[in-house]
Protein backbone atom coordinates (compact mmCIF):
# COMPACT_ATOMS: atom_id res chain seq x y z
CA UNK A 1 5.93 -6.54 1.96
CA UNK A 2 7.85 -2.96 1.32
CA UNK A 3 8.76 -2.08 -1.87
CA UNK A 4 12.60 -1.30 -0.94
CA UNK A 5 13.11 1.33 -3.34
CA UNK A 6 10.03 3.44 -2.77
CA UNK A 7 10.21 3.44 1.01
CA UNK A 8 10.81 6.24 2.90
CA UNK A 9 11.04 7.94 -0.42
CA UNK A 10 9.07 11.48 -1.41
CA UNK A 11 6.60 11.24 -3.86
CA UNK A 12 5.14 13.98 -5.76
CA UNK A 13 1.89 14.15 -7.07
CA UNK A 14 -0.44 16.33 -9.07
CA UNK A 15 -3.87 17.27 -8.02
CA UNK A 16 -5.60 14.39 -10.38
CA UNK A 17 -3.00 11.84 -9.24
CA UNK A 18 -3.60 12.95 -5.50
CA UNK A 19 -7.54 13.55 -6.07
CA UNK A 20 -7.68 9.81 -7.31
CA UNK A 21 -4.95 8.52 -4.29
CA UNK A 22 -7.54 10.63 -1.53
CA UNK A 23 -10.66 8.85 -2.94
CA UNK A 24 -9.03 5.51 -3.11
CA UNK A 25 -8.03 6.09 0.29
CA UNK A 26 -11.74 7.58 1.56
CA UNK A 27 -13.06 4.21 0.07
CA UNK A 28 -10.90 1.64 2.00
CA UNK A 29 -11.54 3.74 5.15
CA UNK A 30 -15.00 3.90 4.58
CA UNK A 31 -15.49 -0.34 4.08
CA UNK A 32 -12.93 -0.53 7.20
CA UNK A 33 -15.42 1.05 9.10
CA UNK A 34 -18.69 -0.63 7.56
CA UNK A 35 -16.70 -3.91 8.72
CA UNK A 36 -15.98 -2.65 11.95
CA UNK A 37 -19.04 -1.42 12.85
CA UNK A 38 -20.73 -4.90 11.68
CA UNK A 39 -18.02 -6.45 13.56
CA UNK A 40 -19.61 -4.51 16.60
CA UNK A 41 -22.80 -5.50 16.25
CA UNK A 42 -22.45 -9.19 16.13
CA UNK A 43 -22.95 -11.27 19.75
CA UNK A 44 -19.86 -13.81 19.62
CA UNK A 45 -21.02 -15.81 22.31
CA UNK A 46 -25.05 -16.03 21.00
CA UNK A 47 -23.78 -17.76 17.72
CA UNK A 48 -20.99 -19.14 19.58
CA UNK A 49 -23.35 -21.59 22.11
CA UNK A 50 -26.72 -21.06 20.67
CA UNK A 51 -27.30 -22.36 17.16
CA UNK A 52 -30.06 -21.62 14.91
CA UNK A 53 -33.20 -24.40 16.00
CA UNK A 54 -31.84 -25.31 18.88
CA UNK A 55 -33.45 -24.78 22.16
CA UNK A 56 -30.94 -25.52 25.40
CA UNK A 57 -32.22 -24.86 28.82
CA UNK A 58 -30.96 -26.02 32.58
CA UNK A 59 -32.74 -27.66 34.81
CA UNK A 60 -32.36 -27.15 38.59
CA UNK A 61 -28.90 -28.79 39.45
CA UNK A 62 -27.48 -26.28 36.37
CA UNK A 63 -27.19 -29.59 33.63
CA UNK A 64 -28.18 -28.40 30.38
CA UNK A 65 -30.92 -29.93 28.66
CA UNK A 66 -31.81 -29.96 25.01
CA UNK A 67 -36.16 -29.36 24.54
């Protein structure tokens, strides 16, 4: 939700007030990206169809089979 009265507004700042604004900001993109890239890493579809101790394999008409 937008705050109304400070949208599309000017806002000035001094250089502690924007030093402290630019490291808050560095940090959330920072953990964006840490999220993203473990995002990028994960396989969907491994954790999606193959669960931890279980072993699925097809035979040769293509039926899965659980071993």
């Amino acid at each position: 939700m937008v705050d109304e009265e400070l949208y599309q507004q000017i806002h000035i700042l001094d250089a502690e007030q924007g030093a402290h604004l630019a490291a808050i900001l560095a940090e959330s993109v920072e953990s964006r990206a840490r999220e993203l890239q473990a995002l990028n890493g994960r396989d969907f579809y491994f954790e999606r169809y193959f669960k931890p101790g279980e072993s699925k394999s097809r035979d040769a008409s293509g039926t899965q089979s659980e071993s």
